[in-house]
Protein backbone atom coordinates (compact mmCIF):
# COMPACT_ATOMS: atom_id res chain seq x y z
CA UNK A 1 -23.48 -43.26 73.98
CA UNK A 2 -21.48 -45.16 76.73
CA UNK A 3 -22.66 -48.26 78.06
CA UNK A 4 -22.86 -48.99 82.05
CA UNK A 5 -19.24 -49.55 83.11
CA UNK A 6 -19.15 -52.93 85.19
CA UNK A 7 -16.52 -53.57 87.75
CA UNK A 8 -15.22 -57.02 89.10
CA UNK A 9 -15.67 -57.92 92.64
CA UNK A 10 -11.77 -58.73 92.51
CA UNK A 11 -10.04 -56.12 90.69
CA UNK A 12 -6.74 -56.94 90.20
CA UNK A 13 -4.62 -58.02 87.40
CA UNK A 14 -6.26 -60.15 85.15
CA UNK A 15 -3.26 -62.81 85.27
CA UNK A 16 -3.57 -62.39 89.15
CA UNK A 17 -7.81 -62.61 88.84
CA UNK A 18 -7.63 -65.79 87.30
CA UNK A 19 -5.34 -67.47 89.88
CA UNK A 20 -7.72 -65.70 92.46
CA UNK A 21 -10.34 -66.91 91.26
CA UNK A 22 -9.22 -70.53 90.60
CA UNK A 23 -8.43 -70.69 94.47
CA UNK A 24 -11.79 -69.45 95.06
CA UNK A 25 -14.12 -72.15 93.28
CA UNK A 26 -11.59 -74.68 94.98
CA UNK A 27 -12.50 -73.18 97.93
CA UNK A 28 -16.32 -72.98 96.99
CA UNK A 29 -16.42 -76.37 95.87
CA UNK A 30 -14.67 -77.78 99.12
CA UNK A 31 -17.76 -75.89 100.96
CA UNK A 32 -20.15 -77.60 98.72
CA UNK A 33 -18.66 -81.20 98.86
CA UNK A 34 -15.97 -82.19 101.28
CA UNK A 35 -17.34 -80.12 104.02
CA UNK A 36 -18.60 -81.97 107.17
CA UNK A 37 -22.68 -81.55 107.79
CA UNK A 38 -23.47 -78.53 109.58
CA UNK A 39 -25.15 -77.71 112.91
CA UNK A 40 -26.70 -74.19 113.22
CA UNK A 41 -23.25 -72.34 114.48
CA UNK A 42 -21.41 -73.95 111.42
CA UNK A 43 -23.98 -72.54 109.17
CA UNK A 44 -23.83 -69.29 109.61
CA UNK A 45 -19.92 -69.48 109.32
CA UNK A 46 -20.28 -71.44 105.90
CA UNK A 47 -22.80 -68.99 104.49
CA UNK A 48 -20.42 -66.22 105.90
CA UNK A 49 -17.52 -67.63 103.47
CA UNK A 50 -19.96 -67.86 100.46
CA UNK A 51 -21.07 -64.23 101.23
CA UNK A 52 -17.20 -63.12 100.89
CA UNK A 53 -16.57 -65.45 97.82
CA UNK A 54 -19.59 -64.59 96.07
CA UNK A 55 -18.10 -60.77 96.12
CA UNK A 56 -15.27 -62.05 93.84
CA UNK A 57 -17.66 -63.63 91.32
CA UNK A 58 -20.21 -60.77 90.26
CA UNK A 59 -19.70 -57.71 88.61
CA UNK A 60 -21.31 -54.69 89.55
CA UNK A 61 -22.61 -51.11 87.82
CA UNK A 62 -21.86 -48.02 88.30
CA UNK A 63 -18.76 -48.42 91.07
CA UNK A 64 -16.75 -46.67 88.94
CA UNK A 65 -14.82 -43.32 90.83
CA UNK A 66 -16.37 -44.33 94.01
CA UNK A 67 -13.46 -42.67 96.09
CA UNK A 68 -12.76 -44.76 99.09
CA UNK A 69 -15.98 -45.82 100.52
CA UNK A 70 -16.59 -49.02 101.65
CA UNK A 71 -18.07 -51.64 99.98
CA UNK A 72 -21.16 -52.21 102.06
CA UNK A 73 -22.61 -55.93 102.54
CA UNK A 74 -25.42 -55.15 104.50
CA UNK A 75 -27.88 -57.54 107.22
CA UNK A 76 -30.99 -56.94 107.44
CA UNK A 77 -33.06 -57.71 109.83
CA UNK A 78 -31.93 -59.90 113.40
CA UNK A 79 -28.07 -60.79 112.47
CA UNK A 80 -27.67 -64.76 112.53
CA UNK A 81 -23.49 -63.99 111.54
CA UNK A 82 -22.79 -62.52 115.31
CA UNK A 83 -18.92 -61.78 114.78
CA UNK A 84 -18.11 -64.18 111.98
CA UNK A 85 -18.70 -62.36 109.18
CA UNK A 86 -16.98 -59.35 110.43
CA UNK A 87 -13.59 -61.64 111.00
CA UNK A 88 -14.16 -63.64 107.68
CA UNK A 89 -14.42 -60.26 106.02
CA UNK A 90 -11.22 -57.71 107.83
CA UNK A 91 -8.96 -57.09 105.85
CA UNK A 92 -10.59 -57.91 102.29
CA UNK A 93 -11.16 -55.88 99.66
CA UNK A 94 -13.20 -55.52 96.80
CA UNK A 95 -12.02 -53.91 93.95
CA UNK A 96 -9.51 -51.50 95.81
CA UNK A 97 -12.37 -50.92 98.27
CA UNK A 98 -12.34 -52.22 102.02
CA UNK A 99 -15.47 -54.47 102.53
CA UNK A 100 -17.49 -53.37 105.69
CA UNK A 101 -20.12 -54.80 107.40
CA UNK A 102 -23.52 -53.32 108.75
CA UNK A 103 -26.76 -54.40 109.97
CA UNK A 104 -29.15 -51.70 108.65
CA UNK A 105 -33.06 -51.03 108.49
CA UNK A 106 -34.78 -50.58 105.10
CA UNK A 107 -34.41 -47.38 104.72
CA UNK A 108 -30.56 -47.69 104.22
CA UNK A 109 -30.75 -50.50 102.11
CA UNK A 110 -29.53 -49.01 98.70
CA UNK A 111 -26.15 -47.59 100.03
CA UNK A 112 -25.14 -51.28 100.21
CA UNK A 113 -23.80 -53.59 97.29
CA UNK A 114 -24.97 -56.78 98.79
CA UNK A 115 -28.08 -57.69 101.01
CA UNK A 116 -28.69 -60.66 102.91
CA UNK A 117 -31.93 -60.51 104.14
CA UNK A 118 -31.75 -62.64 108.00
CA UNK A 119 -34.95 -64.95 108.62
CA UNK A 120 -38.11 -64.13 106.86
CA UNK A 121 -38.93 -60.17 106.16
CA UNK A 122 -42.47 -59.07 106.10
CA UNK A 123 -42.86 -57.90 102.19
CA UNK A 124 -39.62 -59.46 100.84
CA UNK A 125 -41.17 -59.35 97.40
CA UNK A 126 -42.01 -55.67 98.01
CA UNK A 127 -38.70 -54.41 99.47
CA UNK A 128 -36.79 -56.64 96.77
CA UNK A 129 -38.95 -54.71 93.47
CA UNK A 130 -37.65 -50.97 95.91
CA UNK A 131 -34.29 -51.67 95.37
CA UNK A 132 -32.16 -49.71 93.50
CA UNK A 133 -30.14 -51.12 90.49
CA UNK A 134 -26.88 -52.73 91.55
CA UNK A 135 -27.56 -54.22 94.84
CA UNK A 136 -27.39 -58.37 95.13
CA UNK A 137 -29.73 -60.05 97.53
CA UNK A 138 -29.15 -62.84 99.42
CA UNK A 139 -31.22 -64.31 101.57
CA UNK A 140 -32.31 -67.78 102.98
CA UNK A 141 -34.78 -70.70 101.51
CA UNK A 142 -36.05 -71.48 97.79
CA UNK A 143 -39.05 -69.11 98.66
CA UNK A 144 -36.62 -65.78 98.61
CA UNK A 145 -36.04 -66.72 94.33
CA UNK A 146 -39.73 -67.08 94.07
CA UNK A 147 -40.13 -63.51 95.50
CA UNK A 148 -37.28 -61.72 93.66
CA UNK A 149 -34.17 -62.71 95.25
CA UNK A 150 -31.06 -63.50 93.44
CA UNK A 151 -29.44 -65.79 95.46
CA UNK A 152 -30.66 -68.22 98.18
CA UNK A 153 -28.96 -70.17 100.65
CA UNK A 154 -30.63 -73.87 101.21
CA UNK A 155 -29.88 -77.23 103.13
CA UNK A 156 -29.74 -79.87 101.04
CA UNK A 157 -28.45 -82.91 103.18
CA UNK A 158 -27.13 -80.96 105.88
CA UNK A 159 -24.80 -79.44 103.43
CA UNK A 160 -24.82 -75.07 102.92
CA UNK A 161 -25.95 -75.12 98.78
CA UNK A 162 -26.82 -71.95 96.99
CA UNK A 163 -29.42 -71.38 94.11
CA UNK A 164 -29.20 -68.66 91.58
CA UNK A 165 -31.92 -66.52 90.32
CA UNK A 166 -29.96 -65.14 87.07
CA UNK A 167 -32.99 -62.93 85.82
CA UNK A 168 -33.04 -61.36 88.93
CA UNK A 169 -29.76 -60.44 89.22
CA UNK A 170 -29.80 -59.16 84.86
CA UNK A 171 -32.70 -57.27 85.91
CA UNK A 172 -30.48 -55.60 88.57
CA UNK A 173 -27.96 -55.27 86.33
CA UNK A 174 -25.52 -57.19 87.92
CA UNK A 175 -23.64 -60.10 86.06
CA UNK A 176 -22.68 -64.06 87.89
CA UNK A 177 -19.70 -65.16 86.56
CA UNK A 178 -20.28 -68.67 85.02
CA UNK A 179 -17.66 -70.17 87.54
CA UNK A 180 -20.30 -69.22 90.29
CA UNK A 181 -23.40 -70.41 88.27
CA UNK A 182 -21.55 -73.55 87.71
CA UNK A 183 -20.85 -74.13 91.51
CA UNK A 184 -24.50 -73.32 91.89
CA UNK A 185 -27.27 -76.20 93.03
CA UNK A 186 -29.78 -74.82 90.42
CA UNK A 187 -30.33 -71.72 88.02
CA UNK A 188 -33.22 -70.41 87.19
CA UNK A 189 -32.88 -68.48 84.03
């Protein structure tokens, strides 16, 4: 029997893929360490740019002969991006598929490939065990690991850092490349 076929968030060329993603960690590790201190605006635009990059850094089940539907990273709850993340994101593509934007309710969470879940959710914990296979969250503050989340945004000296839950996303069956673990502030295995 067949094993789950994965997909990379950048599929193209390897050759190509590893240049791609060479420019990317530059670019992630300029965010983490030459970037100015943020106020709230500049926030939300940094953790816009992590949300695109992190796309070319997991791999994905199951999007095998997906036809040409978007790939869906989804907001839920009140929108702290505004119109960033829809200009950071036009034109981009994840593996052959157009990335699209939408702010959605619960119910639609599992037609998306990524969630960030805006500002704190009543029953994050619960909504996070609902989800379908395949889906990365994302969300804000150490407290969205503790409750299930995969990866969460944090301040750390005025400065946008990430931490990865890695069992959370294995359990999801989605796989972090180790250039994004090693970018990462912490990992909880």
């Amino acid at each position: 029997m067949e094993g789950p076929h994965y997909i990379s968030g950048n599929g193209q060329g390897r050759r190509s893929a590893v240049g791609m993603a060479a420019l990317a960690i530059l670019a992630m590790a300029r965010l983490l360490h030459g970037a100015p201190e943020v106020d709230a605006p500049r926030e939300y635009e940094v953790k816009a740019a992590f949300l695109l990059n992190f796309t070319r850094f997991v791999e994905w089940p199951g999007l095998v002969d997906t036809g040409d539907a978007p790939f869906s990273i989804c907001i839920l709850g009140d929108d702290p991006f505004g119109p960033v993340l829809d200009r950071i994101v036009e034109g981009e593509s994840v593996n052959g598929r157009r990335l699209a934007i939408r702010r959605i309710g619960r119910p639609h969470l599992n037609s998306c490939q990524v969630v960030f879940f805006a500002g704190h959710e009543k029953d994050t914990a619960k909504i996070l065990a609902g989800l379908s296979p395949g889906v990365l969250t994302i969300g804000d503050g150490a407290a969205f690991l503790r409750e299930g989340g995969m990866i969460a945004f944090v301040l750390e000296n005025r400065r946008v850092r990430f931490d990865i839950n890695q069992s959370a996303a294995a359990k999801a069956g989605i796989r972090i490349s180790s250039k994004l673990l090693s970018v990462a502030r912490s990992v909880e295995k």
